[in-house]
N, C-alpha and C. Protein backbone atom coordinates (compact mmCIF):
# COMPACT_ATOMS: atom_id res chain seq x y z
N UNK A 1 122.07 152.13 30.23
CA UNK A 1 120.73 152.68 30.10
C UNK A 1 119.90 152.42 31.35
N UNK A 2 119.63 150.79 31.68
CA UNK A 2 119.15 150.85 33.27
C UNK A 2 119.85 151.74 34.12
N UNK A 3 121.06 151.52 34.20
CA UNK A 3 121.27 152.06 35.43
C UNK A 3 121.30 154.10 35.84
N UNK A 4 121.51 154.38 34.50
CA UNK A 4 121.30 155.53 34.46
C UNK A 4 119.41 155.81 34.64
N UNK A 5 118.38 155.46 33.69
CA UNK A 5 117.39 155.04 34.51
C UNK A 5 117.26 154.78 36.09
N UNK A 6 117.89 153.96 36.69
CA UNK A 6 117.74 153.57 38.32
C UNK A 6 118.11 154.76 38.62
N UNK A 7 119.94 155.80 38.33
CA UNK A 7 119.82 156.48 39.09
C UNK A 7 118.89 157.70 39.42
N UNK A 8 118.64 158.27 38.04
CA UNK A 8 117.40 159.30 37.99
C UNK A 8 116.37 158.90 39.00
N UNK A 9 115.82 157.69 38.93
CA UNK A 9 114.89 157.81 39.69
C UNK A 9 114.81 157.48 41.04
N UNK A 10 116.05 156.91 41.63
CA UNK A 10 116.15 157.07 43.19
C UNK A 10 116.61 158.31 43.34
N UNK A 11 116.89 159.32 42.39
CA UNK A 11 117.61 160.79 42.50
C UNK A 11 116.27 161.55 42.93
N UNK A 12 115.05 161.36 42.17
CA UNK A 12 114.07 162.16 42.25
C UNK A 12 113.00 161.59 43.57
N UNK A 13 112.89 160.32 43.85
CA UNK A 13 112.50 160.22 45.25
C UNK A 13 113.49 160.48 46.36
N UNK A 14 114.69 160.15 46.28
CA UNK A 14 114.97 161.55 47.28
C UNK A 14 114.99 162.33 48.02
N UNK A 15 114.97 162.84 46.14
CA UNK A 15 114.34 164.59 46.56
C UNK A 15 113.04 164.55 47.02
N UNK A 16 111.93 164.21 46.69
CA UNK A 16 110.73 164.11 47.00
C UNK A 16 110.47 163.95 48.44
N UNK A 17 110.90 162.22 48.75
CA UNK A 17 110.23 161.79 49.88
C UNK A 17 110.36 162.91 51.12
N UNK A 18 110.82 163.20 51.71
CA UNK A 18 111.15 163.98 52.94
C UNK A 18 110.03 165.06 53.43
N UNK A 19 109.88 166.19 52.05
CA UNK A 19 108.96 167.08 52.16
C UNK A 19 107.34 166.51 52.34
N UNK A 20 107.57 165.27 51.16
CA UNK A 20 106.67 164.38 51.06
C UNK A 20 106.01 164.14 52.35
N UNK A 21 106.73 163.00 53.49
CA UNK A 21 106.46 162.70 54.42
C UNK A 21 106.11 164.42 55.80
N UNK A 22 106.66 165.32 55.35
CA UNK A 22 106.23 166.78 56.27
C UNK A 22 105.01 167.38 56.16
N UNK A 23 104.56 166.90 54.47
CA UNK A 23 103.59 167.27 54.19
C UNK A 23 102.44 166.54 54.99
N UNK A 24 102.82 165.13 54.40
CA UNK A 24 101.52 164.13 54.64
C UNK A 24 101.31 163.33 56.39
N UNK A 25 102.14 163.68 57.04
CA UNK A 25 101.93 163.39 58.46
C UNK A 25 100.94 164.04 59.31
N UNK A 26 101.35 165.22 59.05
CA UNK A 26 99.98 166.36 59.73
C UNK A 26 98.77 166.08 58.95
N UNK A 27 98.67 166.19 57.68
CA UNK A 27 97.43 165.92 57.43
C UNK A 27 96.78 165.32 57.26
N UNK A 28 97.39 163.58 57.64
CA UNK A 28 96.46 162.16 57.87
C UNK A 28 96.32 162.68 59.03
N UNK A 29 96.75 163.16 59.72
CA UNK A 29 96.48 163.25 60.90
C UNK A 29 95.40 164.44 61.55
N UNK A 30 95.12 165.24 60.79
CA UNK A 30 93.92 166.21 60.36
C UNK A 30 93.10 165.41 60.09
N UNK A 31 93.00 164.52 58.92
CA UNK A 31 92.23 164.03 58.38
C UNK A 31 91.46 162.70 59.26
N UNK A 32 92.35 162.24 59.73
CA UNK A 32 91.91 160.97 60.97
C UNK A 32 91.67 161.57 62.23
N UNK A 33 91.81 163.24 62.93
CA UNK A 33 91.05 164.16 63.78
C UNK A 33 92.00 163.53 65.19
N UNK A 34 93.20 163.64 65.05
CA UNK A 34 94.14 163.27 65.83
C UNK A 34 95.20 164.46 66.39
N UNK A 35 95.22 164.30 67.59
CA UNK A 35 95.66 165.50 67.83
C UNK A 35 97.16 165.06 68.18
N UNK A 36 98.07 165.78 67.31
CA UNK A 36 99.24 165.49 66.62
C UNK A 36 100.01 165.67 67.74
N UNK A 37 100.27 166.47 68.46
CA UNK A 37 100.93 167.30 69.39
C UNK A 37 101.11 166.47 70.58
N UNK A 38 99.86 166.36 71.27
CA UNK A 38 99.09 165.13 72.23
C UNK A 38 100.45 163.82 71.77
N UNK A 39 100.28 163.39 70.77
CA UNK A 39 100.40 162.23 69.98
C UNK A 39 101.78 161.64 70.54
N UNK A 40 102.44 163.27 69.63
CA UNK A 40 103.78 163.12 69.47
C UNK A 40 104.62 163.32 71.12
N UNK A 41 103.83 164.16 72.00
CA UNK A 41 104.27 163.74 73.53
C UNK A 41 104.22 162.60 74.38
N UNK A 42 103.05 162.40 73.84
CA UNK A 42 102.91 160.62 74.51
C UNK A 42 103.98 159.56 73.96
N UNK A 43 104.47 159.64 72.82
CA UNK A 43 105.29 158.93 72.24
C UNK A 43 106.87 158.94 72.51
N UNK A 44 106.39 160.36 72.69
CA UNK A 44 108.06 160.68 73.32
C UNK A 44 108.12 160.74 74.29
N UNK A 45 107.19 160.29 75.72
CA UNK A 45 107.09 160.10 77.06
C UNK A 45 107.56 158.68 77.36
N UNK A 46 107.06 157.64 76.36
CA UNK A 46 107.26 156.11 76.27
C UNK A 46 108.44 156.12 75.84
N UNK A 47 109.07 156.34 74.68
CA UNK A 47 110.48 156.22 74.55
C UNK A 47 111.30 156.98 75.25
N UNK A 48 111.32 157.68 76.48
CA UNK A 48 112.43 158.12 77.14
C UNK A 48 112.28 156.74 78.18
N UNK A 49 110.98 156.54 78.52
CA UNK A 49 111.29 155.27 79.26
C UNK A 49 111.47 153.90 78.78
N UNK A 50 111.26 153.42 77.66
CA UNK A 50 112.19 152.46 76.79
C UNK A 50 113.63 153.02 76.83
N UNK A 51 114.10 154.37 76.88
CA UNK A 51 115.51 154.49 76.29
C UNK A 51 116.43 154.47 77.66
N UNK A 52 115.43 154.02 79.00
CA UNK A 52 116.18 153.99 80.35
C UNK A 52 116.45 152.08 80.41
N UNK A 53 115.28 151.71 80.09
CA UNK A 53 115.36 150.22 80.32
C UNK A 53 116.54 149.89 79.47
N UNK A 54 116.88 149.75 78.32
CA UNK A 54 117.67 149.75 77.44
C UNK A 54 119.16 150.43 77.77
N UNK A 55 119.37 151.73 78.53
CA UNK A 55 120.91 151.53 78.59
C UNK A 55 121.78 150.59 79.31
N UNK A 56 121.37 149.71 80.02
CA UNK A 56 123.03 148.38 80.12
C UNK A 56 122.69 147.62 79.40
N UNK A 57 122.04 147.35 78.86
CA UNK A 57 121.99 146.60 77.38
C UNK A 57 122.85 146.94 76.28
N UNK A 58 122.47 148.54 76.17
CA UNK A 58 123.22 149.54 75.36
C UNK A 58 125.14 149.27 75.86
N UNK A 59 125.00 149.80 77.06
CA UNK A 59 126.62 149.59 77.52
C UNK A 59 127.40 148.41 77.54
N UNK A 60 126.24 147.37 77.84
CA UNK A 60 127.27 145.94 77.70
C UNK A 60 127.75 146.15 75.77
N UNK A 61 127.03 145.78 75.07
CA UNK A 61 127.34 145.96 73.38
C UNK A 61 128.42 146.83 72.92
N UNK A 62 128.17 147.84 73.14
CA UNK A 62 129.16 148.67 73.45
C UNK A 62 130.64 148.57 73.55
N UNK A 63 130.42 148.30 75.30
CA UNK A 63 132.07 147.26 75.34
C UNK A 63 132.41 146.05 74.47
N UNK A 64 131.48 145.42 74.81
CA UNK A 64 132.24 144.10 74.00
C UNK A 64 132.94 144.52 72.24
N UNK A 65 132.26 145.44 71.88
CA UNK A 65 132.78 146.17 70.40
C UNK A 65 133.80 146.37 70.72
N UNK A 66 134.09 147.48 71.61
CA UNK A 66 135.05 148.01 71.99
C UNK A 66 136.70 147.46 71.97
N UNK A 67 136.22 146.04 73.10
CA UNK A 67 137.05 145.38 73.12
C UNK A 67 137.54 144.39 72.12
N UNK A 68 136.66 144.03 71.17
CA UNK A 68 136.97 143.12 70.07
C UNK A 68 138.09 144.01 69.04
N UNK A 69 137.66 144.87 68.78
CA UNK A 69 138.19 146.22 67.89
C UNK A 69 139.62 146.44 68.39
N UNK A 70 139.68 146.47 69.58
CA UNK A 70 141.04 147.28 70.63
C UNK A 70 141.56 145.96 70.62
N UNK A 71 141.52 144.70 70.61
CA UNK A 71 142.18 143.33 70.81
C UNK A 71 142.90 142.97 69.78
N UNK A 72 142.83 144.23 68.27
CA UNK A 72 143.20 143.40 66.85
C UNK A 72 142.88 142.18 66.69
N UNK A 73 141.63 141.59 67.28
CA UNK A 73 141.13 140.42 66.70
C UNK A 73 140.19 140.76 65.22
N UNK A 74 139.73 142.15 65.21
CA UNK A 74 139.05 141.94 63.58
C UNK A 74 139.97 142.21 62.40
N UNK A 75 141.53 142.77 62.86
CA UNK A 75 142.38 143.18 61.58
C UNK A 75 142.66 141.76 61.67
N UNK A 76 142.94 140.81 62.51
CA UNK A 76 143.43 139.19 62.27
C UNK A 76 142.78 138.53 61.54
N UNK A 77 141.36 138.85 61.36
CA UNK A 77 140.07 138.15 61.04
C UNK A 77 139.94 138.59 59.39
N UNK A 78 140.45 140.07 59.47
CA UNK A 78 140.44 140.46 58.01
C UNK A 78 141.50 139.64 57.49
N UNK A 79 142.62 139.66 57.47
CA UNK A 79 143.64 138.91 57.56
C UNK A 79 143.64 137.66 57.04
N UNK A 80 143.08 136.91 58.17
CA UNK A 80 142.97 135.25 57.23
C UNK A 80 141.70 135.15 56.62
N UNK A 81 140.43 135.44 56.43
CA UNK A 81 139.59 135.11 55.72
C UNK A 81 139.58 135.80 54.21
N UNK A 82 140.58 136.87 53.91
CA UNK A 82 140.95 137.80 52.59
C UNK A 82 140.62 136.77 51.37
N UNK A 83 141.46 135.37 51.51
CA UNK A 83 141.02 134.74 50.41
C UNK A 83 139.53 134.33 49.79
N UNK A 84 138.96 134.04 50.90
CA UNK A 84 137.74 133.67 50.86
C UNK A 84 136.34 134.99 50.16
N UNK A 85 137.17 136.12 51.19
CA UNK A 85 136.62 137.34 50.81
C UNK A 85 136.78 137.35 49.26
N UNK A 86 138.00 137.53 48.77
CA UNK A 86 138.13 137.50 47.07
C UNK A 86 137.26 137.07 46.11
N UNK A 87 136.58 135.30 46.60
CA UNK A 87 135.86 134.80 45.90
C UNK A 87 134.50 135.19 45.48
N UNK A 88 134.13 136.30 47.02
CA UNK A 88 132.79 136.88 46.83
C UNK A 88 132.55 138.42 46.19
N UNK A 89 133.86 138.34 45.74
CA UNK A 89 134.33 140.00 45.41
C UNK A 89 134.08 140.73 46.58
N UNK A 90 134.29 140.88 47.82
CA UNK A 90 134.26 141.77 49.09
C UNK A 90 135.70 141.87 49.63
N UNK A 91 136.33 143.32 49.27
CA UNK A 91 137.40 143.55 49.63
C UNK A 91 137.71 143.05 51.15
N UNK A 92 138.53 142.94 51.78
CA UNK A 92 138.86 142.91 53.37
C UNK A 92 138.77 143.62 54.23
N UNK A 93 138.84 144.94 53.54
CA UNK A 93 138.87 146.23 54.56
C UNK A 93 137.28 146.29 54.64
N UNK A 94 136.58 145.87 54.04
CA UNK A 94 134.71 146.26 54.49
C UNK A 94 134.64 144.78 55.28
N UNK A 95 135.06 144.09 55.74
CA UNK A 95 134.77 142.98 56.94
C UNK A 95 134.75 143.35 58.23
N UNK A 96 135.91 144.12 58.98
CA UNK A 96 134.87 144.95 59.87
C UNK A 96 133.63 145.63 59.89
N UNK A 97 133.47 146.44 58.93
CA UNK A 97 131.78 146.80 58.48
C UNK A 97 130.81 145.35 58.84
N UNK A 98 130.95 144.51 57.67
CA UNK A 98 130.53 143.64 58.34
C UNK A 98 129.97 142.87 59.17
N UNK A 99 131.06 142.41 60.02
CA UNK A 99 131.42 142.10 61.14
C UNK A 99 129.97 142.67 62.38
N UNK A 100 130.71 143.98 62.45
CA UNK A 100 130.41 145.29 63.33
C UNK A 100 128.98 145.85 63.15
N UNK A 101 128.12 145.63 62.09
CA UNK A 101 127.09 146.33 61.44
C UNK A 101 126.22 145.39 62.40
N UNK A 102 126.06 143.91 62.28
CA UNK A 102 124.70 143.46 63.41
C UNK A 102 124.73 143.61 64.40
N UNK A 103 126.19 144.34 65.71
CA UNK A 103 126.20 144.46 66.48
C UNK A 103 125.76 146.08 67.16
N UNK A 104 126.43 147.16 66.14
CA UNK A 104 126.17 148.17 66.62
C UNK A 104 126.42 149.16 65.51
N UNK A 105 125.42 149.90 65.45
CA UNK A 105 124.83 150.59 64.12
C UNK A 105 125.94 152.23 64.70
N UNK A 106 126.01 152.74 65.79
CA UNK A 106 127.40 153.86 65.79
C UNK A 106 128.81 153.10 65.55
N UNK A 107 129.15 152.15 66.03
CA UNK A 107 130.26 151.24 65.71
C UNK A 107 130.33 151.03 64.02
N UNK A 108 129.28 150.48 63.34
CA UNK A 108 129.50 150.16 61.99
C UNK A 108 129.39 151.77 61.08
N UNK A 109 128.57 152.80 61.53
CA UNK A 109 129.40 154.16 61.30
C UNK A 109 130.04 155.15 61.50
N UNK A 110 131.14 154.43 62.34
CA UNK A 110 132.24 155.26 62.76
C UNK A 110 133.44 154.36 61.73
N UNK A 111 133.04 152.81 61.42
CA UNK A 111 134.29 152.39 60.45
C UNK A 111 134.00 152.58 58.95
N UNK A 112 132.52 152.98 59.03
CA UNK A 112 132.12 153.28 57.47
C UNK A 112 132.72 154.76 57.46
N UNK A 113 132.87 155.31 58.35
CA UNK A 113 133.69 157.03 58.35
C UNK A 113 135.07 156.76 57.94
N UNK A 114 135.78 155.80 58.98
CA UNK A 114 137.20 155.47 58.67
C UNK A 114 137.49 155.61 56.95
N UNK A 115 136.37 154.36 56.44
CA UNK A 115 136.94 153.61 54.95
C UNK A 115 136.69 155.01 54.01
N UNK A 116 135.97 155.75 54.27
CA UNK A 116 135.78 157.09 53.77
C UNK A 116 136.79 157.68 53.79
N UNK A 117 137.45 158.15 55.05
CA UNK A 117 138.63 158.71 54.93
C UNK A 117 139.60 158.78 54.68
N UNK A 118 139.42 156.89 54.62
CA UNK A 118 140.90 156.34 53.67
C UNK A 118 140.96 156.24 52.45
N UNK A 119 140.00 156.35 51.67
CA UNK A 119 139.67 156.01 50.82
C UNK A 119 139.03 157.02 49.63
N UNK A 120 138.34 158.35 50.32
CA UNK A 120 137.60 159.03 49.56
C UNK A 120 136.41 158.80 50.09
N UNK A 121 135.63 159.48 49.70
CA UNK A 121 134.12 159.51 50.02
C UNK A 121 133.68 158.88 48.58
N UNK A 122 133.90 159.62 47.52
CA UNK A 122 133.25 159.08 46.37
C UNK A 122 133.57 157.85 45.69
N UNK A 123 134.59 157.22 46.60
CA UNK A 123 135.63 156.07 46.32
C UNK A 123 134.59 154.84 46.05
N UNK A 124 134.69 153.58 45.61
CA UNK A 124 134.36 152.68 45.54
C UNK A 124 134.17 151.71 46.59
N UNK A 125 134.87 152.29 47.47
CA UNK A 125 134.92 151.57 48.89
C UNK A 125 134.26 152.12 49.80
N UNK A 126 133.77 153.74 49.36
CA UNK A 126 133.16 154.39 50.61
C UNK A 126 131.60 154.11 50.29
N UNK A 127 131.45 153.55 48.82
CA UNK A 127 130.00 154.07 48.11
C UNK A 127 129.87 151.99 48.90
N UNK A 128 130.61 151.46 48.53
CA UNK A 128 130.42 149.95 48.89
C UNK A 128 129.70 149.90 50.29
N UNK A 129 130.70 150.30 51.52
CA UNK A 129 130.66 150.76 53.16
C UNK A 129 128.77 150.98 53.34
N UNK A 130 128.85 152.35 52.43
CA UNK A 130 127.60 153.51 52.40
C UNK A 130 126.44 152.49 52.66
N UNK A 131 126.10 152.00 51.35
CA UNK A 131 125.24 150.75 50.75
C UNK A 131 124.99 149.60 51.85
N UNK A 132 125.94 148.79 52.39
CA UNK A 132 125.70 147.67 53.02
C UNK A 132 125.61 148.51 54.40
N UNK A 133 125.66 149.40 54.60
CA UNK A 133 125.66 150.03 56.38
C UNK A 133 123.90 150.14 56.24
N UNK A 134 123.47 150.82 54.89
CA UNK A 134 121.95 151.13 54.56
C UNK A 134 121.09 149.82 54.36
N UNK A 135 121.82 148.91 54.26
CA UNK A 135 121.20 147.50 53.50
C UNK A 135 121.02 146.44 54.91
N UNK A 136 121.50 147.00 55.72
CA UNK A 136 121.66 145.61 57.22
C UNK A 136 120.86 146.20 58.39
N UNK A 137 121.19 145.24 58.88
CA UNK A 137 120.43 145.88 60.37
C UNK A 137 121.04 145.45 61.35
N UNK A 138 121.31 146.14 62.81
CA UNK A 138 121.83 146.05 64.10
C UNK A 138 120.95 144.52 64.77
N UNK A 139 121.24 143.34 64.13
CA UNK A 139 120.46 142.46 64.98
C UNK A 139 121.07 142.16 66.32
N UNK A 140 122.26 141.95 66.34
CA UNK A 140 122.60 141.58 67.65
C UNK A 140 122.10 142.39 68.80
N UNK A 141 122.26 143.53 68.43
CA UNK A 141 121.72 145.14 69.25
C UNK A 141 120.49 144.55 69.72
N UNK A 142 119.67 144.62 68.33
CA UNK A 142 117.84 145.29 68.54
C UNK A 142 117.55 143.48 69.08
N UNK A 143 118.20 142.73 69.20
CA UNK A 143 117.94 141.22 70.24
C UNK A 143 118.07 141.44 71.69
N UNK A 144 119.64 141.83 71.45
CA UNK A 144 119.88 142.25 72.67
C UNK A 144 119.38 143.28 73.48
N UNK A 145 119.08 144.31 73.27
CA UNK A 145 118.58 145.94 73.40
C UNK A 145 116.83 145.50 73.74
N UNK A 146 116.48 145.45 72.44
CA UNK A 146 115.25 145.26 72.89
C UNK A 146 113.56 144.19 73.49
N UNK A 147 114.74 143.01 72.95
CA UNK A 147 114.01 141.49 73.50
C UNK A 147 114.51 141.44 74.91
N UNK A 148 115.56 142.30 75.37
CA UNK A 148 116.21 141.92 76.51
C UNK A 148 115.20 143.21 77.38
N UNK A 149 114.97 144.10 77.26
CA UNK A 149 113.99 145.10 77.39
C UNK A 149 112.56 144.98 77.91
N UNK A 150 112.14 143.74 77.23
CA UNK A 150 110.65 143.63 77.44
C UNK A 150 110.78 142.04 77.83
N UNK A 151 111.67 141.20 78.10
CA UNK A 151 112.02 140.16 78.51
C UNK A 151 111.76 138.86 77.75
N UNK A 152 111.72 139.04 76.51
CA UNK A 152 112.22 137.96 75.77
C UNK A 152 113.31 137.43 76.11
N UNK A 153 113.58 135.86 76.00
CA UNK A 153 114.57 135.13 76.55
C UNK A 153 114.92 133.90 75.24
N UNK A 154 113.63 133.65 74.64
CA UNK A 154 113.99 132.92 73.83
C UNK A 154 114.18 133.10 72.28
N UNK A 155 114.97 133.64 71.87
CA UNK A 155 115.75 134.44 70.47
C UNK A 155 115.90 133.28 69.26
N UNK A 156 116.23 132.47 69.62
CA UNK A 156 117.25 131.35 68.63
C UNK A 156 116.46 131.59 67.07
N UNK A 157 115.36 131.84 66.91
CA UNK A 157 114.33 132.37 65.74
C UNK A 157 115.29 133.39 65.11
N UNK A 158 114.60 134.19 65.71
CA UNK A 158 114.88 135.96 65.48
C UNK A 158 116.25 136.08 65.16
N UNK A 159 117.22 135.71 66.06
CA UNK A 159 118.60 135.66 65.61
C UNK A 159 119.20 134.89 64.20
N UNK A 160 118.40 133.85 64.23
CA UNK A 160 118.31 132.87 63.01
C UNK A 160 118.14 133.70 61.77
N UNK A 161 117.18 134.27 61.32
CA UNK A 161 116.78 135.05 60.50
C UNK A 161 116.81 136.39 60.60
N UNK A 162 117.43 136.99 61.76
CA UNK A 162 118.25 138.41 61.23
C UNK A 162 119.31 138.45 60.77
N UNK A 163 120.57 136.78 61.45
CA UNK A 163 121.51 137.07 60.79
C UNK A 163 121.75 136.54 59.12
N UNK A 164 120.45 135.94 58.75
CA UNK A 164 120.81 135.25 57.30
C UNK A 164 120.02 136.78 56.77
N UNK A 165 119.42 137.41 57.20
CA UNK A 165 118.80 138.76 56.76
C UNK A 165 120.32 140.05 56.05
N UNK A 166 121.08 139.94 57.07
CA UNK A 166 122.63 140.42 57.33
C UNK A 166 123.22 139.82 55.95
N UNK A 167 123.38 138.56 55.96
CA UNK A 167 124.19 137.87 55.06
C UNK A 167 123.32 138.38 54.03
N UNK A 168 122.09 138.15 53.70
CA UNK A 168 122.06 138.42 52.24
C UNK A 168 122.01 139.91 51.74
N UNK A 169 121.71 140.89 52.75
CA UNK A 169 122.12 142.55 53.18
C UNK A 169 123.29 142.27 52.67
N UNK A 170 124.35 142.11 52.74
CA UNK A 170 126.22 141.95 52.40
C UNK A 170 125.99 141.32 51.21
N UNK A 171 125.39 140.22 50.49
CA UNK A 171 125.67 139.60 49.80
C UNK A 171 125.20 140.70 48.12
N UNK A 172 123.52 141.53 48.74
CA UNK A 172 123.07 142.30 48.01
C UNK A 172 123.77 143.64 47.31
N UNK A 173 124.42 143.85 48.25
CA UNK A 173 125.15 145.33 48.67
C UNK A 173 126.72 144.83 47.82
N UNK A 174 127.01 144.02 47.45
CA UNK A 174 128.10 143.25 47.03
C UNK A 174 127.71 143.30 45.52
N UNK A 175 126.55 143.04 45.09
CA UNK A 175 126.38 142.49 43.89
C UNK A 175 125.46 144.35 43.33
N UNK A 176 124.96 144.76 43.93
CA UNK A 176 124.78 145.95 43.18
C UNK A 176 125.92 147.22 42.87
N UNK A 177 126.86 146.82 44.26
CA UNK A 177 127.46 148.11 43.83
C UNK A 177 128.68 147.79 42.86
N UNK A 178 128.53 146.32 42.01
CA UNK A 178 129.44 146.17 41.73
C UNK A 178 128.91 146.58 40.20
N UNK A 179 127.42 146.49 40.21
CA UNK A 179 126.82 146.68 38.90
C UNK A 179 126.89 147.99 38.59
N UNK A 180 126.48 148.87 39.82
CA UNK A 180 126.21 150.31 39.52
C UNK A 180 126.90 151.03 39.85
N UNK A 181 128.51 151.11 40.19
CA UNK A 181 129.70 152.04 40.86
C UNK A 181 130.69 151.52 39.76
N UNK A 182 131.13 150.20 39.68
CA UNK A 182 132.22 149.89 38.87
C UNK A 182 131.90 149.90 37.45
């Protein structure tokens, strides 16, 4: 009964929000006498130059994925920690997800594509993937990427509490879809 409840109604925001937000952007923005256009160029003048500072930031991350992935050090990693995985109900094959998700948000969905394809899309493993890819965030990235950007140097915080942010993202994403898929 809840959960059929839950789904209806994340079914109908949705649908909603999107048009929702097309609607109501222009016209706070009417309404607050802002000239939208203006707005939206200036904004997109600043982020092409944020998105220059940011590429070897971008490229170092990148590689290092690259190379972790291409080294079979994360199928090793799936490998021996499986038992441990068991205890938390998190199959092995979503530990690269994992893994990969605080570092780089195209990296963690290109293996959430993989488990899809191996698996089904509507599979239990793709809806699992789906969920915790939506539930986390790129901290290593947006530390690296963008504290490194504007020259933050001292992280040990931020990293602290994005990656227990991560863990309980995985831990959440673990415990709902086990309520509302299985």
């Amino acid at each position: 009964m809840f959960v059929d409840s839950f789904i209806k109604t994340i079914t109908l925001v949705s649908v909603w929000i999107l048009p929702l937000l097309i609607v109501s952007i222009p016209l706070w923005a009417l309404f607050k006498r802002v000239s939208l256009y203006d707005t939206f160029i200036k904004g997109a003048r600043e982020g092409v130059g944020v998105g220059l500072k940011i590429i070897p930031y971008l490229v170092a991350i990148l590689v290092a994925i690259g190379m972790f992935r291409a080294s079979g050090a994360m199928e090793l990693l799936a490998e021996f920690t499986s038992p441990v995985l068991d205890l938390i109900g998190m199959p092995a094959d979503i530990l690269p997800l994992a893994i990969v998700r605080p570092m780089s948000g195209s990296g963690a969905l290109g293996i959430m594509s993989e488990i899809a394809n191996q698996y089904g899309g509507d599979s239990y493993m793709a809806r699992l993937a789906a969920v915790m890819t939506g539930s986390s965030e790129t901290t290593l990235y947006v530390i690296a990427v963008y504290f490194g950007a504007v020259g933050v140097t001292k992280v040990r915080h931020a990293l602290l509490a994005g990656l227990i942010a991560d863990f309980a993202a995985i831990l959440a994403s673990l415990f709902i879809c086990r309520i509302v898929f299985l």
